[in-house]
PDB file of N, CA and C in Angstrom:
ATOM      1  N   UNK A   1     -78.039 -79.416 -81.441  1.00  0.00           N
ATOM      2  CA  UNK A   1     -76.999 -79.575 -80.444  1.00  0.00           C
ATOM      3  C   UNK A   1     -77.562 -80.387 -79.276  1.00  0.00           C
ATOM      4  N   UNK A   2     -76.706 -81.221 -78.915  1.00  0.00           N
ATOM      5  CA  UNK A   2     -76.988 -81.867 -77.810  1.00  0.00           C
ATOM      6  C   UNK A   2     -76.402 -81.466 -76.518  1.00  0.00           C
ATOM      7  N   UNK A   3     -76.859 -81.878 -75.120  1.00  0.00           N
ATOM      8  CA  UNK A   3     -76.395 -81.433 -73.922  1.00  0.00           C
ATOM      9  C   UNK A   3     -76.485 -83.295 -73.115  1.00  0.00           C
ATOM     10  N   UNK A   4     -75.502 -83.645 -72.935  1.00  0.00           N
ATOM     11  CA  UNK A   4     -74.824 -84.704 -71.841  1.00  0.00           C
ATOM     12  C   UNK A   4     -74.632 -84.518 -70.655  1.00  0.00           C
ATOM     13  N   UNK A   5     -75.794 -85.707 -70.327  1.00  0.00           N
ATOM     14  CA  UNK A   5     -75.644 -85.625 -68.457  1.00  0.00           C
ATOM     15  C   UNK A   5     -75.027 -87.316 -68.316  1.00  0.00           C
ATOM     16  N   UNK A   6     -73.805 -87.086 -67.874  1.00  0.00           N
ATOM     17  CA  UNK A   6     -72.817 -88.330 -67.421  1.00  0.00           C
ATOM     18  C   UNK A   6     -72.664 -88.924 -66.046  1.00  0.00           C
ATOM     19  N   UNK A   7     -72.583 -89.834 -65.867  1.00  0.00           N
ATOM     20  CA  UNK A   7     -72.021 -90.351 -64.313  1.00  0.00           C
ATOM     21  C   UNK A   7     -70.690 -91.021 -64.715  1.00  0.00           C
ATOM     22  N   UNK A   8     -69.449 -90.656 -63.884  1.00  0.00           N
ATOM     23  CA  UNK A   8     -68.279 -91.072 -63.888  1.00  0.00           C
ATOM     24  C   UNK A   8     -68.035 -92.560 -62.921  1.00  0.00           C
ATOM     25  N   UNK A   9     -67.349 -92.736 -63.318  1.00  0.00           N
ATOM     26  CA  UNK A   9     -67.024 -94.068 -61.262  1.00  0.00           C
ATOM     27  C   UNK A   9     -65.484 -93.695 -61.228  1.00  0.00           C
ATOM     28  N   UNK A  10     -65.317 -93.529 -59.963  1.00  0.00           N
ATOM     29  CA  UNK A  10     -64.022 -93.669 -59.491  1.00  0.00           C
ATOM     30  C   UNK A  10     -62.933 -94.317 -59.207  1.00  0.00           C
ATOM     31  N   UNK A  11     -61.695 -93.747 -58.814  1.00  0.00           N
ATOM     32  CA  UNK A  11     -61.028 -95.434 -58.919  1.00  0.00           C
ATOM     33  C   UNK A  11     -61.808 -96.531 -57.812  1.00  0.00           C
ATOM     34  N   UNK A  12     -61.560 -97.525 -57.883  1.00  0.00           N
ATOM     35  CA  UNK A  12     -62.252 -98.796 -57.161  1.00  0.00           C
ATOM     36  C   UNK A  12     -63.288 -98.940 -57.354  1.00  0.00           C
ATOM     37  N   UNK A  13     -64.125 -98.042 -57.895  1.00  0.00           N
ATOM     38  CA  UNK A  13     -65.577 -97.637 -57.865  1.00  0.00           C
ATOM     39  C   UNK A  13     -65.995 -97.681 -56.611  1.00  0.00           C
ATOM     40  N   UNK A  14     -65.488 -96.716 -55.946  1.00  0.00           N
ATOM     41  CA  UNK A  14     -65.728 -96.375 -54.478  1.00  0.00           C
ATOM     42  C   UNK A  14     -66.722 -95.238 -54.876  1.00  0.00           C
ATOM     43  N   UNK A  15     -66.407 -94.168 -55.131  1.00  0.00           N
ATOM     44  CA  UNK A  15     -67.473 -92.459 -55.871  1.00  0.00           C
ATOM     45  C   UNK A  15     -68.316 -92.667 -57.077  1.00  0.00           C
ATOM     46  N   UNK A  16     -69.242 -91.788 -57.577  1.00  0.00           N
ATOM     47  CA  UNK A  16     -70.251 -91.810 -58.579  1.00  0.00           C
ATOM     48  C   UNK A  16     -69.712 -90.138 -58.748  1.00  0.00           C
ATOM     49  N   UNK A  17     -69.547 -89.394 -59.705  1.00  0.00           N
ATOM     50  CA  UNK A  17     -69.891 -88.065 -59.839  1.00  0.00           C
ATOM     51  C   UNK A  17     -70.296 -87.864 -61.325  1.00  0.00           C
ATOM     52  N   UNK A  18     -71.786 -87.403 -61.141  1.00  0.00           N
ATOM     53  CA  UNK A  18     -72.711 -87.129 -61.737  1.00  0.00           C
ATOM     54  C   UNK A  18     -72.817 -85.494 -62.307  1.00  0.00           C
ATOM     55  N   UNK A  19     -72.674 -85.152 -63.990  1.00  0.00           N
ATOM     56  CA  UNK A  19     -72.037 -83.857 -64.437  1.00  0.00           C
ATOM     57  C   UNK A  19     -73.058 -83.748 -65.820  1.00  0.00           C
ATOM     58  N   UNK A  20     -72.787 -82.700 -66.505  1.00  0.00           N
ATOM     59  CA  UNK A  20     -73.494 -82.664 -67.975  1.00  0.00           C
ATOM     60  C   UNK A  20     -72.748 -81.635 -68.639  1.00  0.00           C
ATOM     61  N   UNK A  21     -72.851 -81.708 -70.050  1.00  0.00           N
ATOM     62  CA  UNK A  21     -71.996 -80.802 -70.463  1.00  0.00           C
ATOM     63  C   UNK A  21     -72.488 -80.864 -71.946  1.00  0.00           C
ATOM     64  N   UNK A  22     -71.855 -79.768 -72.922  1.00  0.00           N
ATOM     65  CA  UNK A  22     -72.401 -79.830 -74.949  1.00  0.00           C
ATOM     66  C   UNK A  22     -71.609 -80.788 -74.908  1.00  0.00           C
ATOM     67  N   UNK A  23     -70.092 -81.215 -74.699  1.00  0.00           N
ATOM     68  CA  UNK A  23     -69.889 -81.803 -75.800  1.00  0.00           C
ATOM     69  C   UNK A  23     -68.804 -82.559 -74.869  1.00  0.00           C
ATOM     70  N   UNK A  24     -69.135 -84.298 -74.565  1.00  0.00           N
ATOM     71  CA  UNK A  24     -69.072 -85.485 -74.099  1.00  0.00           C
ATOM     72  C   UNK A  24     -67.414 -85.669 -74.004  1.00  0.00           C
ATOM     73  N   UNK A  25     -66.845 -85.637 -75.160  1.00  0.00           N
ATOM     74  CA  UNK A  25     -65.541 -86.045 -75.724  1.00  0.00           C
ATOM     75  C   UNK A  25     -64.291 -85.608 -74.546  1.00  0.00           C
ATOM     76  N   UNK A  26     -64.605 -83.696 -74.972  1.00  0.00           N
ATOM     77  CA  UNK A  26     -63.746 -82.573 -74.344  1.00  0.00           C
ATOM     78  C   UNK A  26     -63.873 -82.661 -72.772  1.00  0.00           C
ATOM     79  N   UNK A  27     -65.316 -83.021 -72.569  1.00  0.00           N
ATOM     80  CA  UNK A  27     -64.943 -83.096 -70.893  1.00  0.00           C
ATOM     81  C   UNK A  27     -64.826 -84.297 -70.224  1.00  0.00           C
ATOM     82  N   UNK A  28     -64.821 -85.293 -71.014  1.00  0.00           N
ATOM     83  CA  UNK A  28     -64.719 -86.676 -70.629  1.00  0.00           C
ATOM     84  C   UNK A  28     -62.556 -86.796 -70.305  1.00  0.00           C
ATOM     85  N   UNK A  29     -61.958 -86.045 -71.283  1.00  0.00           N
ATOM     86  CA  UNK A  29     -60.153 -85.703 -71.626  1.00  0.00           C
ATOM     87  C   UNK A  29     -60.209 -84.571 -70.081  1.00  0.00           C
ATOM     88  N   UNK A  30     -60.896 -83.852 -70.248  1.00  0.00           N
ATOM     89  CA  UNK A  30     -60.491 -82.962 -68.652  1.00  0.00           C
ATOM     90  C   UNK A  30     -60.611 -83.459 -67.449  1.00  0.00           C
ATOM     91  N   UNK A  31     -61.566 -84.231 -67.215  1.00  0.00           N
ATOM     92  CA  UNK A  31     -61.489 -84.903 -66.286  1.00  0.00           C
ATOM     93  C   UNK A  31     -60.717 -86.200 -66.096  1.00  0.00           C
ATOM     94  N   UNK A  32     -60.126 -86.858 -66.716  1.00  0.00           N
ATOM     95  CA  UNK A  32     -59.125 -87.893 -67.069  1.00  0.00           C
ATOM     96  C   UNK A  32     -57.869 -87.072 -67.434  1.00  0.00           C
ATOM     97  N   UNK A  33     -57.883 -86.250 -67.192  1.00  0.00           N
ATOM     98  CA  UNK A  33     -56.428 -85.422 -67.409  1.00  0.00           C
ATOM     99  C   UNK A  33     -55.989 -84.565 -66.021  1.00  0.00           C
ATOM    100  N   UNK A  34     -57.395 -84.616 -65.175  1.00  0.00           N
ATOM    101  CA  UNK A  34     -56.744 -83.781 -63.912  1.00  0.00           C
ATOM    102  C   UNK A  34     -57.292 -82.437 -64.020  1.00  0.00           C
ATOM    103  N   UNK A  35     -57.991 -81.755 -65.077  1.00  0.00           N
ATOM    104  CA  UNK A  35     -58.503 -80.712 -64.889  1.00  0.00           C
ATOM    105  C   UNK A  35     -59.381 -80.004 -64.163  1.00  0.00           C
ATOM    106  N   UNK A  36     -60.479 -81.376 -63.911  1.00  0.00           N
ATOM    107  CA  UNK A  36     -61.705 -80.947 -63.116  1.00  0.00           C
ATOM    108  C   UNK A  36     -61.069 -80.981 -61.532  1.00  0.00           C
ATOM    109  N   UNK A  37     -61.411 -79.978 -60.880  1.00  0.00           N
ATOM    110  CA  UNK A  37     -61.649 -79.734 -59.458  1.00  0.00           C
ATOM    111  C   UNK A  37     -62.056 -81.355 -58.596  1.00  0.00           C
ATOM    112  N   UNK A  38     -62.922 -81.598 -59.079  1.00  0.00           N
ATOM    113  CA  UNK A  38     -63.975 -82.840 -58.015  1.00  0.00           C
ATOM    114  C   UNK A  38     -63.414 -83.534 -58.162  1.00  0.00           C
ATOM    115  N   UNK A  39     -62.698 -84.070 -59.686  1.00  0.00           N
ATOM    116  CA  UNK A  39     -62.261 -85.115 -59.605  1.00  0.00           C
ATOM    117  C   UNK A  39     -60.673 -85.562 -59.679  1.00  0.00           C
ATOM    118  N   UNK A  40     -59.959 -84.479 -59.627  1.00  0.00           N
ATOM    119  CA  UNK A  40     -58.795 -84.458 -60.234  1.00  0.00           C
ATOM    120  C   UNK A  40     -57.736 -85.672 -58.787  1.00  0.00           C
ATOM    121  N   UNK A  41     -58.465 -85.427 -57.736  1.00  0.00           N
ATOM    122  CA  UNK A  41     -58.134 -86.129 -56.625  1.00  0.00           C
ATOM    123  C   UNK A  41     -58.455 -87.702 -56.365  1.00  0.00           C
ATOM    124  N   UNK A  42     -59.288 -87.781 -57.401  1.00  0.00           N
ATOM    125  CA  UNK A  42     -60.028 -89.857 -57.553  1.00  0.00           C
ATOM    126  C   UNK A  42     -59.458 -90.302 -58.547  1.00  0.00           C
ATOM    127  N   UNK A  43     -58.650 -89.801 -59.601  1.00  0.00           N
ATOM    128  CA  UNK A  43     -58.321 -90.467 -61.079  1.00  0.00           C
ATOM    129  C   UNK A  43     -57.705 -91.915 -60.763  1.00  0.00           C
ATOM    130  N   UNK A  44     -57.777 -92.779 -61.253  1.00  0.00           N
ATOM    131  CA  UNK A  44     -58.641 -92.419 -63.206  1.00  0.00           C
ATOM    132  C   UNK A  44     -59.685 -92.610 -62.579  1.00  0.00           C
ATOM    133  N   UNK A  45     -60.726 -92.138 -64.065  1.00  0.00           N
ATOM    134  CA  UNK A  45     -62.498 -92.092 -63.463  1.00  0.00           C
ATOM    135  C   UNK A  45     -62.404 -92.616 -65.214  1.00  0.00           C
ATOM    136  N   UNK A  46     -63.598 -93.248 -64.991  1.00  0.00           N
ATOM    137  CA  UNK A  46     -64.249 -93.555 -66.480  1.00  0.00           C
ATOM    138  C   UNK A  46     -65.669 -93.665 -66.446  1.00  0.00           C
ATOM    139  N   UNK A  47     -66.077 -93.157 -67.438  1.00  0.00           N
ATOM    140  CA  UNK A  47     -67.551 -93.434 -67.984  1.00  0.00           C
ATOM    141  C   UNK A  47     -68.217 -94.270 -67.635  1.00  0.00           C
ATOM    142  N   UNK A  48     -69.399 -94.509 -67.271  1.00  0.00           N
ATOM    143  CA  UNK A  48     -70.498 -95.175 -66.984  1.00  0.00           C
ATOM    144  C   UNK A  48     -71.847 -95.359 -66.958  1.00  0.00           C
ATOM    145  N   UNK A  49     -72.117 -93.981 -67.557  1.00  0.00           N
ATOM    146  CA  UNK A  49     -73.754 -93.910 -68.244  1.00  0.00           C
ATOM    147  C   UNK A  49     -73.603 -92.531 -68.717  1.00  0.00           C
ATOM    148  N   UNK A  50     -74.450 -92.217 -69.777  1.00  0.00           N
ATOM    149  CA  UNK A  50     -74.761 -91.333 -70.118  1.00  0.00           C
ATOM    150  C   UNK A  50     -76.323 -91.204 -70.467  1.00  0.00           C
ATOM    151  N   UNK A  51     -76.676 -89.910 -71.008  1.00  0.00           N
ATOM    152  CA  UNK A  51     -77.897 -89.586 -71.495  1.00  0.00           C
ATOM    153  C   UNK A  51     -77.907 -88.399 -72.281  1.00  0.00           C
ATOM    154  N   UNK A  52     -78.045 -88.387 -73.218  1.00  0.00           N
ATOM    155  CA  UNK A  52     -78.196 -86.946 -74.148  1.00  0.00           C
ATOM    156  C   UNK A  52     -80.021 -86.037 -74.002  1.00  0.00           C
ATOM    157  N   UNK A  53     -79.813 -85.005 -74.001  1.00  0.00           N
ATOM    158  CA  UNK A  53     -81.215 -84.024 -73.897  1.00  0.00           C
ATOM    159  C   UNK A  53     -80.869 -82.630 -75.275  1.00  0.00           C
ATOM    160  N   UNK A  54     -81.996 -82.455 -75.569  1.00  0.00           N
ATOM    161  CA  UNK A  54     -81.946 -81.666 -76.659  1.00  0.00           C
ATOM    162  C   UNK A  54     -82.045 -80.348 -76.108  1.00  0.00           C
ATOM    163  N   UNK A  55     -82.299 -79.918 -74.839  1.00  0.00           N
ATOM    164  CA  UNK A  55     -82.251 -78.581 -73.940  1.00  0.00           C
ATOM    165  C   UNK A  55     -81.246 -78.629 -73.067  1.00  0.00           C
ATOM    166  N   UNK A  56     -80.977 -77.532 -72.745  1.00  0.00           N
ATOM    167  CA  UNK A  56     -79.908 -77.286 -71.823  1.00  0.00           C
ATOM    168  C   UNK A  56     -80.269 -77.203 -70.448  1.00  0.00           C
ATOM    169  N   UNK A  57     -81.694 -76.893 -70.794  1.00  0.00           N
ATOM    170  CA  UNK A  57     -82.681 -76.794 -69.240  1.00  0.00           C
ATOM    171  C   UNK A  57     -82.845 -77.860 -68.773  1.00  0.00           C
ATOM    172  N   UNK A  58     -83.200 -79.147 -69.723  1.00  0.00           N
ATOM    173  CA  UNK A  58     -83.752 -80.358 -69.435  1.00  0.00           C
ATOM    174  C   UNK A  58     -82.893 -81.583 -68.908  1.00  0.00           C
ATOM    175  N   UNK A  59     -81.184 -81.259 -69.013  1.00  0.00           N
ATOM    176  CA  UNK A  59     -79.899 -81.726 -68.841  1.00  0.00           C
ATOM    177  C   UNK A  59     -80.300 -81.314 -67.604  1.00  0.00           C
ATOM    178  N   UNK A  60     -79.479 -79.578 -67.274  1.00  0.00           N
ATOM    179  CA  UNK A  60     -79.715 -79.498 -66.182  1.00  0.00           C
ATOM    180  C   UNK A  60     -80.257 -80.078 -64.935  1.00  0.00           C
ATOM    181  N   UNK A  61     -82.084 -80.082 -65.082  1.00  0.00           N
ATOM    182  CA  UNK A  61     -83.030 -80.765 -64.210  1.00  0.00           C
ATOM    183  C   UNK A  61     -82.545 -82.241 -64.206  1.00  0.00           C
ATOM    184  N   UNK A  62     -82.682 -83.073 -65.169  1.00  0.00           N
ATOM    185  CA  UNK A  62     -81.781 -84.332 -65.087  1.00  0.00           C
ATOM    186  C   UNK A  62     -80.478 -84.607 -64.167  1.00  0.00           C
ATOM    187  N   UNK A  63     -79.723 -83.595 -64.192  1.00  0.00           N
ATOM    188  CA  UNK A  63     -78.646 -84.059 -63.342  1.00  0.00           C
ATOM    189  C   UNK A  63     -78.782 -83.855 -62.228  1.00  0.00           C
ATOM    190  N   UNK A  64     -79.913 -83.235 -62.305  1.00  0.00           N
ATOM    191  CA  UNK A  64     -79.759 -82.608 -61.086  1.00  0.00           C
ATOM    192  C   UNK A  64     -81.031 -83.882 -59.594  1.00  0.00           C
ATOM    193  N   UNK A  65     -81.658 -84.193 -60.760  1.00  0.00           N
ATOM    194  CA  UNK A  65     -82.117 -85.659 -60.470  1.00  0.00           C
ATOM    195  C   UNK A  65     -81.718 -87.041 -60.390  1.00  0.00           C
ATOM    196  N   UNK A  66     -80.963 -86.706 -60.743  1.00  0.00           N
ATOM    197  CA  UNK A  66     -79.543 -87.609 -60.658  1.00  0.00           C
ATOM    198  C   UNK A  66     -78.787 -88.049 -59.109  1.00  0.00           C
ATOM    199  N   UNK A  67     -78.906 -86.818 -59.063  1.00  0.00           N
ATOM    200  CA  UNK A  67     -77.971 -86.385 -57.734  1.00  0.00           C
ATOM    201  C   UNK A  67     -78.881 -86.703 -56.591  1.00  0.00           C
ATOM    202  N   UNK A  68     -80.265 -87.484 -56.655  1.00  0.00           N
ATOM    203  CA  UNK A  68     -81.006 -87.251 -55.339  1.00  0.00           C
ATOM    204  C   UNK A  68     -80.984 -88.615 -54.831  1.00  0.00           C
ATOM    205  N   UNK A  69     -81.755 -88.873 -53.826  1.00  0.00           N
ATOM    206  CA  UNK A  69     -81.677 -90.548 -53.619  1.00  0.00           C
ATOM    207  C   UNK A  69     -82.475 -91.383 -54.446  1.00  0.00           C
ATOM    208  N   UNK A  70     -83.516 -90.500 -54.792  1.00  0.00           N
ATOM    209  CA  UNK A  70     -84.495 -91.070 -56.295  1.00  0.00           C
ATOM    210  C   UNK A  70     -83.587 -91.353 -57.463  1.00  0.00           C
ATOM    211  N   UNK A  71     -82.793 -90.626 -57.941  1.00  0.00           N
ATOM    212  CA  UNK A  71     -81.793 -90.592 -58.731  1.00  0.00           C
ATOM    213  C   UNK A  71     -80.616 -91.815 -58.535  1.00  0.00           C
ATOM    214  N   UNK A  72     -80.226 -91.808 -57.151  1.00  0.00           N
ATOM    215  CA  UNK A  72     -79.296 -92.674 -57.322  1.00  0.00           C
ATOM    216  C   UNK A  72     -80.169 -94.557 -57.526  1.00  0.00           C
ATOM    217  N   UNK A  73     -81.132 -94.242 -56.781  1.00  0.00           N
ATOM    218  CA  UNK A  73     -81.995 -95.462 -57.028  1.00  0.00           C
ATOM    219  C   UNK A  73     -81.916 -96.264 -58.683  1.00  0.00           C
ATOM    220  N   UNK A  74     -82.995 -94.730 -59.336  1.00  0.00           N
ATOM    221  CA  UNK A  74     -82.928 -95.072 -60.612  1.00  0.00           C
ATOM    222  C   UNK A  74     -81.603 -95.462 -61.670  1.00  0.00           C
ATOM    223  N   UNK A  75     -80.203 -94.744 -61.228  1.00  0.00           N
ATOM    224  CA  UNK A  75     -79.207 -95.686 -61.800  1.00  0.00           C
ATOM    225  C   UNK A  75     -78.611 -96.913 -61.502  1.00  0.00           C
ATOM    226  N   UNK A  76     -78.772 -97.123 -60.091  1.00  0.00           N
ATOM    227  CA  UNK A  76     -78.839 -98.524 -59.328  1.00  0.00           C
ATOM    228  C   UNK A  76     -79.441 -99.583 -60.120  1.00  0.00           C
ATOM    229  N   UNK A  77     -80.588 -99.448 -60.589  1.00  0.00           N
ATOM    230  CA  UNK A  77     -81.793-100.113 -61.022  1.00  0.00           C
ATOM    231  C   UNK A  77     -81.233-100.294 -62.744  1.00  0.00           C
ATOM    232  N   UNK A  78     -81.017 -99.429 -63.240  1.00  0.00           N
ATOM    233  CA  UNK A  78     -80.631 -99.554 -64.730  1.00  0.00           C
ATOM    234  C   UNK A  78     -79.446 -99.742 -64.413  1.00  0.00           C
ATOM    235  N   UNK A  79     -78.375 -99.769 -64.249  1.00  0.00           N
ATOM    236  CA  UNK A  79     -77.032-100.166 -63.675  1.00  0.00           C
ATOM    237  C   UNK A  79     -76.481-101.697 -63.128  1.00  0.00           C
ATOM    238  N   UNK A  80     -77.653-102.339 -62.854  1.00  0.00           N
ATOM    239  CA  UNK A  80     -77.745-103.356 -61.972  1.00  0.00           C
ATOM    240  C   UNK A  80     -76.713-104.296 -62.662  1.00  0.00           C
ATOM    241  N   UNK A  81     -76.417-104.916 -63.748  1.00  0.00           N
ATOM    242  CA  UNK A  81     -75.408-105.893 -64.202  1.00  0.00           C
ATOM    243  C   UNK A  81     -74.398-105.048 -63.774  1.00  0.00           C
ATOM    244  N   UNK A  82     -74.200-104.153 -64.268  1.00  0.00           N
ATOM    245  CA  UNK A  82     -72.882-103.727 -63.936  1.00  0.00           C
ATOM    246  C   UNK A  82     -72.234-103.171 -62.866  1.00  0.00           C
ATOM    247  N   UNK A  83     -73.407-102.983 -61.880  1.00  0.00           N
ATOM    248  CA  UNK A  83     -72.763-102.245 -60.456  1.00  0.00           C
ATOM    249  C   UNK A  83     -72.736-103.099 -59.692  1.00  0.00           C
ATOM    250  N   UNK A  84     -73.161-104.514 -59.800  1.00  0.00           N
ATOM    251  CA  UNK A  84     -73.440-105.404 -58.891  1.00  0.00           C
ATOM    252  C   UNK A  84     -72.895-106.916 -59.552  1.00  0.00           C
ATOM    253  N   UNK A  85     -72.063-107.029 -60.314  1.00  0.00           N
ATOM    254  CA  UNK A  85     -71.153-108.033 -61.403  1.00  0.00           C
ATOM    255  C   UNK A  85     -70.085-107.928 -60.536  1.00  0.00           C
TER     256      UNK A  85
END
């Protein structure tokens, strides 16, 4: 089983919100449907990176590195055609 740590973009690509979850598909439809809390107020949001981890612990810590200014750096940096196109 796998565990998915995602970054969304918002409309305009004004927001980043950075999440993880088992299974990519189901929460990728909830949040594009209005379900999620954070985002139900920015729609549409779409996909924009992912990363799969084989622990649930190791997702976790990931997103949670994600979320820092080191984090936002490092998707800046791998992101670069596309956040800056």
């Amino acid at each position: 089983m796998f565990f998915y740590i995602y970054v969304l973009e918002t409309k305009g690509g004004v927001q980043k919100y950075t999440g993880y979850t088992s299974n990519l598909k189901k929460r990728l439809e909830e949040h594009q449907k209005g379900f999620v809390f954070s985002t139900k107020s920015k729609l549409p949001v779409r996909l924009i990176y992912y990363e799969a981890c084989l622990s649930e612990t190791d997702a976790k810590r990931r997103e949670k590195y994600l979320k820092t200014t080191g984090g936002r750096r490092f998707l800046s940096k791998r992101l670069k055609e596309y956040l800056f196109a």
